[in-house]
N, C-alpha and C. Protein backbone atom coordinates (compact mmCIF):
# COMPACT_ATOMS: atom_id res chain seq x y z
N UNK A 1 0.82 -1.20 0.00
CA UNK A 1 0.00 0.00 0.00
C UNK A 1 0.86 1.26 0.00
N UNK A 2 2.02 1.06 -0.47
CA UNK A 2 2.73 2.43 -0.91
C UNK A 2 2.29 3.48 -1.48
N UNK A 3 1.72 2.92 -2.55
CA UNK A 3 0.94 3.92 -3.25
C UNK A 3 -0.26 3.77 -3.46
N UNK A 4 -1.21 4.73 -4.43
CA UNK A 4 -2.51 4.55 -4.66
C UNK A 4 -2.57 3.19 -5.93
N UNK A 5 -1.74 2.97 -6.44
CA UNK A 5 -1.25 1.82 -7.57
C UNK A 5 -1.13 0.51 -6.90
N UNK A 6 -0.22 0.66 -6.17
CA UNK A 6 -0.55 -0.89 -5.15
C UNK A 6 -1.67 -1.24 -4.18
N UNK A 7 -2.23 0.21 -3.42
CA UNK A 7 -3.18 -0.04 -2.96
C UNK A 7 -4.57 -0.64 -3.72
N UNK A 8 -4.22 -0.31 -4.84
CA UNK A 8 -5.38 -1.15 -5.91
C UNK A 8 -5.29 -2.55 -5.32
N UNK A 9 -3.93 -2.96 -6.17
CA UNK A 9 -3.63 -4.37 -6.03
C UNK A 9 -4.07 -5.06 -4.90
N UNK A 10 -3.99 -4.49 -3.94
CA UNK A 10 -4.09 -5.12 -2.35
C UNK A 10 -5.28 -5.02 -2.52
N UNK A 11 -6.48 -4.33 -3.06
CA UNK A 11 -7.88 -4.23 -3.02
C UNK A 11 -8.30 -5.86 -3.75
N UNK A 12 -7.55 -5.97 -4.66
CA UNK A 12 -8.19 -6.97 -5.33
C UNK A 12 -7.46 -8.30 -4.79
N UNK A 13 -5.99 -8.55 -4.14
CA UNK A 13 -5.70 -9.33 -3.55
C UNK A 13 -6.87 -9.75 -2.37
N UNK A 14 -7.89 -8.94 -1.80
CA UNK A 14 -7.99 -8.75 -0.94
C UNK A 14 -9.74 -9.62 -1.05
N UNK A 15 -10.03 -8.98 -2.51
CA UNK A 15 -11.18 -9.39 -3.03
C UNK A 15 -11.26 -10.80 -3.37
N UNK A 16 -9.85 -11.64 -3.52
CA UNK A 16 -10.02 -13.36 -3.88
C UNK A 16 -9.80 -13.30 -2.69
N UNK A 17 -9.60 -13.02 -1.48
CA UNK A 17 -9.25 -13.53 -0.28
C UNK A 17 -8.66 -13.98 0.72
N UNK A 18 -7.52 -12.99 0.27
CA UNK A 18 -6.22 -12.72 1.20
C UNK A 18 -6.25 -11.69 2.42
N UNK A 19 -6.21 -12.12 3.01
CA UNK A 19 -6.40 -11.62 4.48
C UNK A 19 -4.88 -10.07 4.60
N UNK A 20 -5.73 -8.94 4.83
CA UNK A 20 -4.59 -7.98 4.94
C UNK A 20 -3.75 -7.92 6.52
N UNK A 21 -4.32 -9.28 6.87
CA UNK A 21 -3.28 -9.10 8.31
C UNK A 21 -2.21 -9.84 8.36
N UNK A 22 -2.16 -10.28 6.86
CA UNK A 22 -1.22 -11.72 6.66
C UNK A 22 0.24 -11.18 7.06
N UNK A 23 0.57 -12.36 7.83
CA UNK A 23 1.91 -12.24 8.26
C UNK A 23 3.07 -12.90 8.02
N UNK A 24 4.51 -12.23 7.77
CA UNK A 24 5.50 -13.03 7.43
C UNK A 24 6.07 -13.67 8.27
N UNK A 25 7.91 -14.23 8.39
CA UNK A 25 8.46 -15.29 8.84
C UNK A 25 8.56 -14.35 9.92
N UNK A 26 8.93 -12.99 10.19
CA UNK A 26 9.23 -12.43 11.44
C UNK A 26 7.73 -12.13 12.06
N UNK A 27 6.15 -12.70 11.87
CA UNK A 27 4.84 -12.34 12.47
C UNK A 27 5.05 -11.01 12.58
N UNK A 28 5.65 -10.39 11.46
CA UNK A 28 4.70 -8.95 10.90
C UNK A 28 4.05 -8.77 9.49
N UNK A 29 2.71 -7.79 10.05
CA UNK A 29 2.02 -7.81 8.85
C UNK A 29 2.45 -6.25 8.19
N UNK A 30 1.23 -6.27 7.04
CA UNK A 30 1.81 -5.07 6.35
C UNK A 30 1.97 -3.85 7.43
N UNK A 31 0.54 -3.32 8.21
CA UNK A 31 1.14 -2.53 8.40
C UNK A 31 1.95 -2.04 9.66
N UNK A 32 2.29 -3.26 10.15
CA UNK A 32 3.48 -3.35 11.38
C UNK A 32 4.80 -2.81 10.51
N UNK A 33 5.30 -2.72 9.49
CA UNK A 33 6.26 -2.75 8.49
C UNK A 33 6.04 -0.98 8.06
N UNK A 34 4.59 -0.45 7.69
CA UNK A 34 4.27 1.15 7.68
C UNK A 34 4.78 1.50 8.78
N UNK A 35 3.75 1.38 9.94
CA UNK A 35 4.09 1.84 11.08
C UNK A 35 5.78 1.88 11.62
N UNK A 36 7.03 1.01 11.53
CA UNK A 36 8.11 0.55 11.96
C UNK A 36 9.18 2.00 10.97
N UNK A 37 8.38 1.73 9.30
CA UNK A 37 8.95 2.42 8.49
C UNK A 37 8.41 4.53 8.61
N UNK A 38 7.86 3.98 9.54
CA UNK A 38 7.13 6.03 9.63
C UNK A 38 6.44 6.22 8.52
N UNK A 39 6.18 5.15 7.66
CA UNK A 39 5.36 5.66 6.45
C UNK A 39 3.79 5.88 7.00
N UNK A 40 3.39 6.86 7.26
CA UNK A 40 1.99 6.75 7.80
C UNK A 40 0.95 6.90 6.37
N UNK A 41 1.58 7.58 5.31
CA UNK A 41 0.14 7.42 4.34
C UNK A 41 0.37 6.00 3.84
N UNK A 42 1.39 5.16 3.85
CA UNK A 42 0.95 3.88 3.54
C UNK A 42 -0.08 3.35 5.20
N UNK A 43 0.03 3.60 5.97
CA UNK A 43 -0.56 3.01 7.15
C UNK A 43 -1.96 3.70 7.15
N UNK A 44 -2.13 4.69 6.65
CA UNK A 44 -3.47 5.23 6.14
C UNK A 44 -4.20 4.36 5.57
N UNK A 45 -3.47 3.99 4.20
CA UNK A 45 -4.14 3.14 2.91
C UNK A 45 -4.59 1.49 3.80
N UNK A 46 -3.78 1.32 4.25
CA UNK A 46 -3.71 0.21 4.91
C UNK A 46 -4.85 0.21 5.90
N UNK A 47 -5.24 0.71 6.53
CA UNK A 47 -6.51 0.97 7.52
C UNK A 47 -7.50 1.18 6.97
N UNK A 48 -7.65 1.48 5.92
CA UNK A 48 -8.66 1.88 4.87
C UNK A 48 -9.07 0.24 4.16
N UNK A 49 -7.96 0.03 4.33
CA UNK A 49 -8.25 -1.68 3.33
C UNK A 49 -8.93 -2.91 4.52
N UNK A 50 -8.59 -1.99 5.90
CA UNK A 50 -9.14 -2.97 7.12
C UNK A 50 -8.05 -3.69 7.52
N UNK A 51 -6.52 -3.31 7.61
CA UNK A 51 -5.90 -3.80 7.79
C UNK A 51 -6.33 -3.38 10.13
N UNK A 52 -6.03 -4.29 11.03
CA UNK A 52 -6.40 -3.78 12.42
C UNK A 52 -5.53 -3.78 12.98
N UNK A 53 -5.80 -2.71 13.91
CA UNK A 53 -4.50 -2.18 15.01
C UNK A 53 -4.33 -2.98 16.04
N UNK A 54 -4.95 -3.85 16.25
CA UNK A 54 -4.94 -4.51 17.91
C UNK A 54 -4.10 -6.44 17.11
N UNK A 55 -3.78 -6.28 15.82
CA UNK A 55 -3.77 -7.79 15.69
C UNK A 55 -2.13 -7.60 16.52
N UNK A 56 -1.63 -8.89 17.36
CA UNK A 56 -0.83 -8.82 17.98
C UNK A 56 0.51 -9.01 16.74
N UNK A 57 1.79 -8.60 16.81
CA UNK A 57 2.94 -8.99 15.32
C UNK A 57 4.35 -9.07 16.97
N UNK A 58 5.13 -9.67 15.97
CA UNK A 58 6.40 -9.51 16.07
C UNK A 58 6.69 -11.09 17.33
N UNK A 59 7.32 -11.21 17.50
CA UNK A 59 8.19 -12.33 18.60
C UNK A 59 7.30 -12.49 20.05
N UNK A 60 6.50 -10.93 20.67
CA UNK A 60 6.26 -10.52 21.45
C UNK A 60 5.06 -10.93 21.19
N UNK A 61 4.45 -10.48 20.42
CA UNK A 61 2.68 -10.44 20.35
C UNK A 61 2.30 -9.24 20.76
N UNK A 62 3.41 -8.31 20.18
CA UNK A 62 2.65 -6.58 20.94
C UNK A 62 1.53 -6.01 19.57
N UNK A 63 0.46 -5.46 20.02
CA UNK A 63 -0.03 -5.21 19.39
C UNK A 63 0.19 -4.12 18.14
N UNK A 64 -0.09 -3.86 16.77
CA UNK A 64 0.64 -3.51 15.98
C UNK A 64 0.43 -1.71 17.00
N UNK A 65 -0.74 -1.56 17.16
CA UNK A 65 -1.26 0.36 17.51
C UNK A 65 -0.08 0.37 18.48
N UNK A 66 1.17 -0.35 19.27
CA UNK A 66 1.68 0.06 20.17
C UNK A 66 3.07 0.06 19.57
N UNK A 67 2.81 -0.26 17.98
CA UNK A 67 4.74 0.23 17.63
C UNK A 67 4.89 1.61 17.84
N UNK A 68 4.02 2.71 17.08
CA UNK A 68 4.13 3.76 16.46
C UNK A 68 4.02 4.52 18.47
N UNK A 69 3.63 4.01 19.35
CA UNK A 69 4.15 4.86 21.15
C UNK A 69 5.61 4.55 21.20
N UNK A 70 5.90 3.12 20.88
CA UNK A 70 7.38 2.55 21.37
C UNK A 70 7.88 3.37 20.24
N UNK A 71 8.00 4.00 19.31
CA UNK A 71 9.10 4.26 18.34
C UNK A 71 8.67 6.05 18.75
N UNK A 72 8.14 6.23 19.84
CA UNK A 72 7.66 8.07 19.79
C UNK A 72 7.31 8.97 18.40
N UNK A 73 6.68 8.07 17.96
CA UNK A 73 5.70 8.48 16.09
C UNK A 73 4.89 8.98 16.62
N UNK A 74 4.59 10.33 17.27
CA UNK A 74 3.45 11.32 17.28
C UNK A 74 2.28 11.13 16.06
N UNK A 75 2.49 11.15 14.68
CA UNK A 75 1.92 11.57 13.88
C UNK A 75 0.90 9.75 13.47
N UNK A 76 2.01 8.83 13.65
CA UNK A 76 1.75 7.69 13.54
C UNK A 76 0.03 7.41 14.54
N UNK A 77 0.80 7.78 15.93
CA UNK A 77 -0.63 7.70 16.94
C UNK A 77 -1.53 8.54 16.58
N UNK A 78 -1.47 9.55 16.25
CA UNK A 78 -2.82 10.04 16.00
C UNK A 78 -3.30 10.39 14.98
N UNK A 79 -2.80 9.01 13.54
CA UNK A 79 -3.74 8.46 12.65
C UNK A 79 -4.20 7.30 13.45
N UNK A 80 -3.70 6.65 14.30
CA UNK A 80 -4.26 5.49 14.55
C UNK A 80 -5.45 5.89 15.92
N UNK A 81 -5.13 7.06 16.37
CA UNK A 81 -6.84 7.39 17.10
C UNK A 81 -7.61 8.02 16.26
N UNK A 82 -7.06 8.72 15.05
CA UNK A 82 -8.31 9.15 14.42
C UNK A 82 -8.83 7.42 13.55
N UNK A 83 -8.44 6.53 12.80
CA UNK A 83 -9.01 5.26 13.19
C UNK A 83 -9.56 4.11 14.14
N UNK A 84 -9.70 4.99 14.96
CA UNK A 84 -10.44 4.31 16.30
C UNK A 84 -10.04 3.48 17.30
N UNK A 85 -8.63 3.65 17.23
CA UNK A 85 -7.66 3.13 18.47
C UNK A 85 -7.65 4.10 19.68
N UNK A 86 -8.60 3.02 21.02
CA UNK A 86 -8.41 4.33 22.25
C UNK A 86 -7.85 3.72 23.15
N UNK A 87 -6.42 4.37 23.08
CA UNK A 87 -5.12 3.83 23.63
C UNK A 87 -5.18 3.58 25.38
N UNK A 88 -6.52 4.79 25.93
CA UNK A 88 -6.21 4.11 27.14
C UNK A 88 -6.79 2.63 27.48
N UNK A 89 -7.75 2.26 26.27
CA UNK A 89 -8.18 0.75 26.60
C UNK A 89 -6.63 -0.11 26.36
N UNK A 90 -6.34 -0.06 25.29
CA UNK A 90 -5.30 -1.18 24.58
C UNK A 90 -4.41 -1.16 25.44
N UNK A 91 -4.02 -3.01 25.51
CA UNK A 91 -2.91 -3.10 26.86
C UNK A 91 -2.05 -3.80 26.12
N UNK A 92 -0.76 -4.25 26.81
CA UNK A 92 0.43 -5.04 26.43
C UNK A 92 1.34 -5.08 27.63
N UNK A 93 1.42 -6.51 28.09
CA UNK A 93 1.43 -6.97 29.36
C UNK A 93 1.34 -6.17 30.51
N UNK A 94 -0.28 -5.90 30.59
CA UNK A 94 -0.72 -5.13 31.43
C UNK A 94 -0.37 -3.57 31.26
N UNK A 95 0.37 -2.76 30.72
CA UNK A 95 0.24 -1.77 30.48
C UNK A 95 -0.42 -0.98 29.20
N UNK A 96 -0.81 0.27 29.75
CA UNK A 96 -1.41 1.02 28.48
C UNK A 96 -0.43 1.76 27.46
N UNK A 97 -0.74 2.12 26.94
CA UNK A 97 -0.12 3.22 26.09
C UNK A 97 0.07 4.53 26.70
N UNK A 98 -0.29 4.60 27.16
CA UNK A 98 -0.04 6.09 28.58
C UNK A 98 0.65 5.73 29.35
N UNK A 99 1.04 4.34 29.58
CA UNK A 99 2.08 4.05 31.01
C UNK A 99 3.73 3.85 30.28
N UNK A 100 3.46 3.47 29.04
CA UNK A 100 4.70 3.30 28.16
C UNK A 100 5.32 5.09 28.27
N UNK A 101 4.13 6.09 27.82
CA UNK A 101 4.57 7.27 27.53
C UNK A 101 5.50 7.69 28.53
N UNK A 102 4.83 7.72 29.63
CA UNK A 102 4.98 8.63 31.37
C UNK A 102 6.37 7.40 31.63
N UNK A 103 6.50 6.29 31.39
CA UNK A 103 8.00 6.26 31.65
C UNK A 103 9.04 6.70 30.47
N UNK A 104 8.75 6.85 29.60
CA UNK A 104 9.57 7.53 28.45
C UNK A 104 9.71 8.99 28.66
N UNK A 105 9.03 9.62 29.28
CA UNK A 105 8.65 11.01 29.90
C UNK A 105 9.11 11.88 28.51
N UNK A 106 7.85 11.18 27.00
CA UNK A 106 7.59 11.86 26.31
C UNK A 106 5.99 12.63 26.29
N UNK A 107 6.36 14.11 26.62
CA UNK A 107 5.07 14.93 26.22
C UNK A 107 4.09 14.70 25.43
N UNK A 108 5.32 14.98 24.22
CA UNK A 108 3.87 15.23 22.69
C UNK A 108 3.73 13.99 22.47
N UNK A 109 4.07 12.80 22.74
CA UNK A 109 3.41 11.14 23.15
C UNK A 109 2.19 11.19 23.98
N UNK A 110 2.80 12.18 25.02
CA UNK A 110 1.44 11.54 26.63
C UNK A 110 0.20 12.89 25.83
N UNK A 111 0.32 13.91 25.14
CA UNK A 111 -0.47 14.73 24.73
C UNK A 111 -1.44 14.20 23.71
N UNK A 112 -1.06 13.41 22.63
CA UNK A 112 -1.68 12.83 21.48
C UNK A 112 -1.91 11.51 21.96
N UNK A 113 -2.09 10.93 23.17
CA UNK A 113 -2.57 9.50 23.59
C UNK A 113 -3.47 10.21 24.33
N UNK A 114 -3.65 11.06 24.82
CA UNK A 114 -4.57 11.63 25.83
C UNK A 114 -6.16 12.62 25.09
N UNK A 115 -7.02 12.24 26.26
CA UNK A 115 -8.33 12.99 25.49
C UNK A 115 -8.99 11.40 25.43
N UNK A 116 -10.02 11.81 24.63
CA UNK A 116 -11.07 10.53 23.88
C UNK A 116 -10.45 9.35 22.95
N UNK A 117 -11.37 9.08 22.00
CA UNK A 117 -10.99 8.03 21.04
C UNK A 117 -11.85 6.79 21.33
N UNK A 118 -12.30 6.40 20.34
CA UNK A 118 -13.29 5.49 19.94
C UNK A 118 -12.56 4.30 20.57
N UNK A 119 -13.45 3.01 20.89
CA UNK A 119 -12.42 1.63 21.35
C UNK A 119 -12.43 0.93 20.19
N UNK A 120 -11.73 0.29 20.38
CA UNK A 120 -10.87 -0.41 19.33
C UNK A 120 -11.74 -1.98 19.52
């Protein structure tokens, strides 16, 4: 979903019935790989295609909405609350996304996790 050209493709991959949460040999999906890469308009396209924030990726099983707190992607989190990730529900071994922030004692993290947001 790089572009609006592949995001086609993935539409119609998507239409025989390939699952957009599909995951590789390291259990990441596509857009664990946006999110990791800061590409957020591919992680746009990707949310748009129904790709979901809560599927767990990587070695860990952290959920994908909690790369873009761990990597301090401001812009990342709040495409993923304006898609309906509300970070103070979402946990990862027992913590929220607000408890990750406040020990990182990043601001514009604990500022753009904070407020409302739809649950996930």
């Amino acid at each position: 979903a790089s572009s609006e050209g592949t995001a086609a493709a993935a539409r119609q991959l998507i239409a025989t019935g390939e699952p957009i949460d599909q995951k590789d040999n390291d259990n990441l999906d596509a857009l664990a790989y946006a999110l990791q890469n800061r590409d957020v308009d591919s992680a746009k396209r990707l949310l748009g295609l129904g790709a979901r924030a809560k599927t767990p990726v990587g070695e860990s099983g952290i959920p994908v909405a909690f790369l873009p707190v761990l990597d301090g992607d401001v812009p990342a989190v709040r495409l993923m609350r304006k898609h309906g990730v509300d970070y103070s529900k979402l946990r990862y071994r027992g913590a929220t996304a607000l408890d990750f922030a406040k020990q990182q004692g990043n601001e514009a993290m604990l500022s753009a996790l904070e407020g409302g947001g739809t649950a996930l």
